[in-house]
C-alpha atoms as a PDB file:
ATOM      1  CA  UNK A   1     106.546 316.065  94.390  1.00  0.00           C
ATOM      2  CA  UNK A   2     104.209 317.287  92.329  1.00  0.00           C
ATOM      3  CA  UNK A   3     102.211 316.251  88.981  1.00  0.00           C
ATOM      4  CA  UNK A   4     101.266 318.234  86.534  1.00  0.00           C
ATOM      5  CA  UNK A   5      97.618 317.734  85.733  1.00  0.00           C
ATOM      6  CA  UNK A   6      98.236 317.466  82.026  1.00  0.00           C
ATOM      7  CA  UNK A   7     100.453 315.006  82.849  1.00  0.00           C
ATOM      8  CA  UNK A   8      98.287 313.025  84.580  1.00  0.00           C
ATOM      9  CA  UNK A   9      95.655 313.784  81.918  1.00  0.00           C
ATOM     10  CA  UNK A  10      97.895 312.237  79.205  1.00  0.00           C
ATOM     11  CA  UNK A  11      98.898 309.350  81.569  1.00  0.00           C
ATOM     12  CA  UNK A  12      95.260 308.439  81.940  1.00  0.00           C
ATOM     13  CA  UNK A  13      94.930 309.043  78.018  1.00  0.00           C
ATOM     14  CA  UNK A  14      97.704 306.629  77.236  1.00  0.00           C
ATOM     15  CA  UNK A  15      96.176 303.892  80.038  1.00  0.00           C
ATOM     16  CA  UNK A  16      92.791 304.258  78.430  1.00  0.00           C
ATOM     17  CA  UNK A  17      93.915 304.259  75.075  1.00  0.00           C
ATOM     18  CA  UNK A  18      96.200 301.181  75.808  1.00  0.00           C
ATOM     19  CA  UNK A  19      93.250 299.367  77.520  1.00  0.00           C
ATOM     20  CA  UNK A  20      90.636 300.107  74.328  1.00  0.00           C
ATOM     21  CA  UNK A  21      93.323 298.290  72.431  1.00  0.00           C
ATOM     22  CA  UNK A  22      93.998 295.632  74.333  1.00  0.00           C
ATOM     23  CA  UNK A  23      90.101 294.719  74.237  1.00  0.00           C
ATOM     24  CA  UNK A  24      89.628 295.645  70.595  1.00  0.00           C
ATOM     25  CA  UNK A  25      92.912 293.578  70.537  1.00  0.00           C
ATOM     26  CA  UNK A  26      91.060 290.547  71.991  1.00  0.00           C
ATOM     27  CA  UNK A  27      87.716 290.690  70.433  1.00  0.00           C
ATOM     28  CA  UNK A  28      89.861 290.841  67.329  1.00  0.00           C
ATOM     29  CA  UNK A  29      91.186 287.431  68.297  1.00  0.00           C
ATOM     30  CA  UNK A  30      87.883 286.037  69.342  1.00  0.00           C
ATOM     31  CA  UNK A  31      86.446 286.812  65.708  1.00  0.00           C
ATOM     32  CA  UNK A  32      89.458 285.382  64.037  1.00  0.00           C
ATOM     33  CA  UNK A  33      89.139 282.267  66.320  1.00  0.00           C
ATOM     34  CA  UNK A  34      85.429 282.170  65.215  1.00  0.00           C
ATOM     35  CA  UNK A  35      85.990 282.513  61.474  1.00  0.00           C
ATOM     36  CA  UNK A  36      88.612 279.885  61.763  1.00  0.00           C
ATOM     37  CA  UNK A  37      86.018 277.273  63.541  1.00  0.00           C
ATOM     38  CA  UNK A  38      83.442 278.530  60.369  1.00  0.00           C
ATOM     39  CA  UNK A  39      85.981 278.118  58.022  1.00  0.00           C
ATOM     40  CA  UNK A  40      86.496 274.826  59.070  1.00  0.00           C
ATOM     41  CA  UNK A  41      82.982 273.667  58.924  1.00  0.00           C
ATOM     42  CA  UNK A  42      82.480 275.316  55.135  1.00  0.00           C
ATOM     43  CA  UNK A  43      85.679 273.425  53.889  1.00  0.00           C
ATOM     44  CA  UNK A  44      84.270 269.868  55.410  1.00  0.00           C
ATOM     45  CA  UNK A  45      80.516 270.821  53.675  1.00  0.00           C
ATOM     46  CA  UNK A  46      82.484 271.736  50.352  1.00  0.00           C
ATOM     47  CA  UNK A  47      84.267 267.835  50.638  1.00  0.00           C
ATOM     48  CA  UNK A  48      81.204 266.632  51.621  1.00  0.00           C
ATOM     49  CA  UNK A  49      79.121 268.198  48.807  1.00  0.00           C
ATOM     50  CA  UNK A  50      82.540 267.089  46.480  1.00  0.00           C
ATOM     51  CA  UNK A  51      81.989 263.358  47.375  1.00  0.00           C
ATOM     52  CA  UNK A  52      78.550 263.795  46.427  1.00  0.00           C
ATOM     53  CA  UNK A  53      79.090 265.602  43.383  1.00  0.00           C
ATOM     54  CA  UNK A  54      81.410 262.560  42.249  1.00  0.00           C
ATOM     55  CA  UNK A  55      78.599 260.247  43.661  1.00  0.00           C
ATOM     56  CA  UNK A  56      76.227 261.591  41.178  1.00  0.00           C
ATOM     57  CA  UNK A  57      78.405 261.811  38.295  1.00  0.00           C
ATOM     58  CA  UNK A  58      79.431 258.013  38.646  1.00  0.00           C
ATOM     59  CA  UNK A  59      75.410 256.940  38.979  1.00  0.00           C
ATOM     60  CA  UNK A  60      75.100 258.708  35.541  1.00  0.00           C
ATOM     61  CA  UNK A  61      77.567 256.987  34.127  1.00  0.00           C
ATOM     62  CA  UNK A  62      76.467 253.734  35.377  1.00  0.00           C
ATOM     63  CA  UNK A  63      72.519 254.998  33.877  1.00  0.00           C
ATOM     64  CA  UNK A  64      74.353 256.031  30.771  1.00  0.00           C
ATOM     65  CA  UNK A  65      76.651 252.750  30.461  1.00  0.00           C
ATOM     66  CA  UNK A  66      73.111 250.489  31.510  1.00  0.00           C
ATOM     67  CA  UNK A  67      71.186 252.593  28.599  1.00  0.00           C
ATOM     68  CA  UNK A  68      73.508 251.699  26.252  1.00  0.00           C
ATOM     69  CA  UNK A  69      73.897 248.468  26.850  1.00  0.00           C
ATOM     70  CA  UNK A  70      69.709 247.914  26.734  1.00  0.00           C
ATOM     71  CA  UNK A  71      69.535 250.046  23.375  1.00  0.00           C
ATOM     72  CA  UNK A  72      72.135 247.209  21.835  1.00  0.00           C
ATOM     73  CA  UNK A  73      69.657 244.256  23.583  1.00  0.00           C
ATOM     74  CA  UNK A  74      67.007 246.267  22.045  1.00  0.00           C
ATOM     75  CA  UNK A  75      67.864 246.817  18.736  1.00  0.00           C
ATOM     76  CA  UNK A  76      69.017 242.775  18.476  1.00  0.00           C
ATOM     77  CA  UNK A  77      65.419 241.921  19.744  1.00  0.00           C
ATOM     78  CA  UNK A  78      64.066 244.067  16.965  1.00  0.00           C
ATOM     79  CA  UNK A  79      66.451 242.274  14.617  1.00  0.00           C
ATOM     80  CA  UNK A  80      65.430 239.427  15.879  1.00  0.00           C
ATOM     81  CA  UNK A  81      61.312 239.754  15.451  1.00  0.00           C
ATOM     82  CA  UNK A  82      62.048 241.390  12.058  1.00  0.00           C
ATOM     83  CA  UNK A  83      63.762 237.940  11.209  1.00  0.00           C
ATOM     84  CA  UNK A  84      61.068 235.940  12.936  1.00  0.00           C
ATOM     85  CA  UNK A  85      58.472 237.977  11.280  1.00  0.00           C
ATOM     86  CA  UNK A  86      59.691 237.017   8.275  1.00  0.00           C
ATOM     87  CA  UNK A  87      60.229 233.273   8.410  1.00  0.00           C
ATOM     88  CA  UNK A  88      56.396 233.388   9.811  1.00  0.00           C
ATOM     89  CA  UNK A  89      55.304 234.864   6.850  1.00  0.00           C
ATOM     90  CA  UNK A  90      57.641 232.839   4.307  1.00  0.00           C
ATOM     91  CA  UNK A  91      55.799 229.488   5.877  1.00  0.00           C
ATOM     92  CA  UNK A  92      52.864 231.351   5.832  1.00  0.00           C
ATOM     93  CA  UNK A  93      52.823 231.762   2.122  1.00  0.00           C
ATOM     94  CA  UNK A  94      53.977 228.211   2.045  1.00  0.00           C
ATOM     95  CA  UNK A  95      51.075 226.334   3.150  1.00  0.00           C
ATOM     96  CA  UNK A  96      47.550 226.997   1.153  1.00  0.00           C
ATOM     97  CA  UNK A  97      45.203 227.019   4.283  1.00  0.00           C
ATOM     98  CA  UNK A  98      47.370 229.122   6.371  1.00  0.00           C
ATOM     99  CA  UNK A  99      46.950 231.526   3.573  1.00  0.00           C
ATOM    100  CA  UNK A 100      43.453 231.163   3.838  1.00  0.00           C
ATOM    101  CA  UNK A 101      43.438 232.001   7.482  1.00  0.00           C
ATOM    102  CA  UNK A 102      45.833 234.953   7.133  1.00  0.00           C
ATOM    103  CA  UNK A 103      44.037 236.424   4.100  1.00  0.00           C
ATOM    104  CA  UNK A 104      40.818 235.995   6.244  1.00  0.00           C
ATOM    105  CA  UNK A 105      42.407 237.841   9.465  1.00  0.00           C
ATOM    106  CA  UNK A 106      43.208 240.939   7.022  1.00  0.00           C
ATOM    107  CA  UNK A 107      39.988 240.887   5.384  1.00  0.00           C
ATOM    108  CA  UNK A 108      38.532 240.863   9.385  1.00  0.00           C
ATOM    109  CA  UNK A 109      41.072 243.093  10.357  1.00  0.00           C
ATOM    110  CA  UNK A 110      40.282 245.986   7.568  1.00  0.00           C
ATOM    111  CA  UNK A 111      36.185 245.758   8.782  1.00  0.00           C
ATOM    112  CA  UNK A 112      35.045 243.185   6.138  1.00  0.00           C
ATOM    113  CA  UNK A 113      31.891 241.081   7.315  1.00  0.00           C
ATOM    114  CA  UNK A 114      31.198 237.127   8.207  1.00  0.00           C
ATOM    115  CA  UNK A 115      29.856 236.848   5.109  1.00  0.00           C
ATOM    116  CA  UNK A 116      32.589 238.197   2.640  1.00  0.00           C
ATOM    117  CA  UNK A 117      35.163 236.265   4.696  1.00  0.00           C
ATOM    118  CA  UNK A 118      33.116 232.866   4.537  1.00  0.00           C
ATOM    119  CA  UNK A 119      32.538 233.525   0.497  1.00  0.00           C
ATOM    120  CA  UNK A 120      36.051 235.042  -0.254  1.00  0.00           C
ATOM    121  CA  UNK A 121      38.344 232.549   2.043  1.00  0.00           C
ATOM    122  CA  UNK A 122      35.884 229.743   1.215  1.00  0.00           C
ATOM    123  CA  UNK A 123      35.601 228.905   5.412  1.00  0.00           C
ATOM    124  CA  UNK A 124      32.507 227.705   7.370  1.00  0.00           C
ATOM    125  CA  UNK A 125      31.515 229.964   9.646  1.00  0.00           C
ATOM    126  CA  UNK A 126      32.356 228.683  13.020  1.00  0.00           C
ATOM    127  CA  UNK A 127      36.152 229.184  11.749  1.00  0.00           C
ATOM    128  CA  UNK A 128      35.429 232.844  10.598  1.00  0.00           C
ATOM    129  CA  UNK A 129      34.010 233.092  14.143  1.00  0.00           C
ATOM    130  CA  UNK A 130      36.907 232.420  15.720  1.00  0.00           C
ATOM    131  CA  UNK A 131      39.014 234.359  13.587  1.00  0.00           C
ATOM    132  CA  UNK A 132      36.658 237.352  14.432  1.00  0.00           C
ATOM    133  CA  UNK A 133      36.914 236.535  17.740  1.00  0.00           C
ATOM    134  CA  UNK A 134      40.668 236.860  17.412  1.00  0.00           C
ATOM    135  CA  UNK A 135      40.928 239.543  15.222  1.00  0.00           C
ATOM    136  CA  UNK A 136      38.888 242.367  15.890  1.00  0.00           C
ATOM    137  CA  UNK A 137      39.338 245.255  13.794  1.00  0.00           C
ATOM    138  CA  UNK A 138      41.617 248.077  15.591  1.00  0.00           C
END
């Protein structure tokens, strides 16, 4: 019995045609396999990175909430040494040598001299001293 040879030509075709398959075939399911494993490792970064995100979000909110909550202890303290401020100066205009001292203090404060403080406030000069010594002009 005898072959053709293009029958045997197309036999050998077919096997070699069948064979490139197969391994295109199974490089095919090697990349898949591969893209799977990557695929895998992307979605646990994008959880990861998700946890984080939320992480981040809830510090703000905690550095929001603790801003919030100092602005209101702020603006009591304020309230506070505006209220103080004033009962210091109400007592202040209350007692005669206290206004002396005060009065003296501004006069140092806005650059007046030892002199003009001891004459105006009517204080010995030791006490202007001190006062200067306290309240240097800015």
């Amino acid at each position: 019995m005898e072959v053709s040879k293009p029958l045997l030509i197309a036999v050998f075709a077919c096997l070699l045609a069948t064979g490139g398959f197969l391994v295109n075939w199974l490089n095919t399911r090697k990349q898949i396999r591969l893209l799977k494993l990557e695929l895998d490792d992307h979605k646990k970064l994008i959880a990861q990175l998700t946890r984080s995100q939320q992480n981040f979000y809830n510090t703000i909110e905690e550095g929001q909430a603790r801003s919030m909550a100092v602005a209101r202890s702020v603006t009591s303290l304020e309230n506070d040494i505006a209220a103080l401020a004033k009962q210091i100066k109400t007592v202040s205009e209350q007692d005669p040598d206290s206004r002396l001292y005060q009065r003296a203090a501004e006069m140092l404060q806005a650059g007046a001299s030892m002199d003009e403080v001891m004459h105006s406030c009517d204080l010995p000069a030791a006490e202007v001293q001190l006062l200067m010594n306290i309240h240097k002009p800015a």
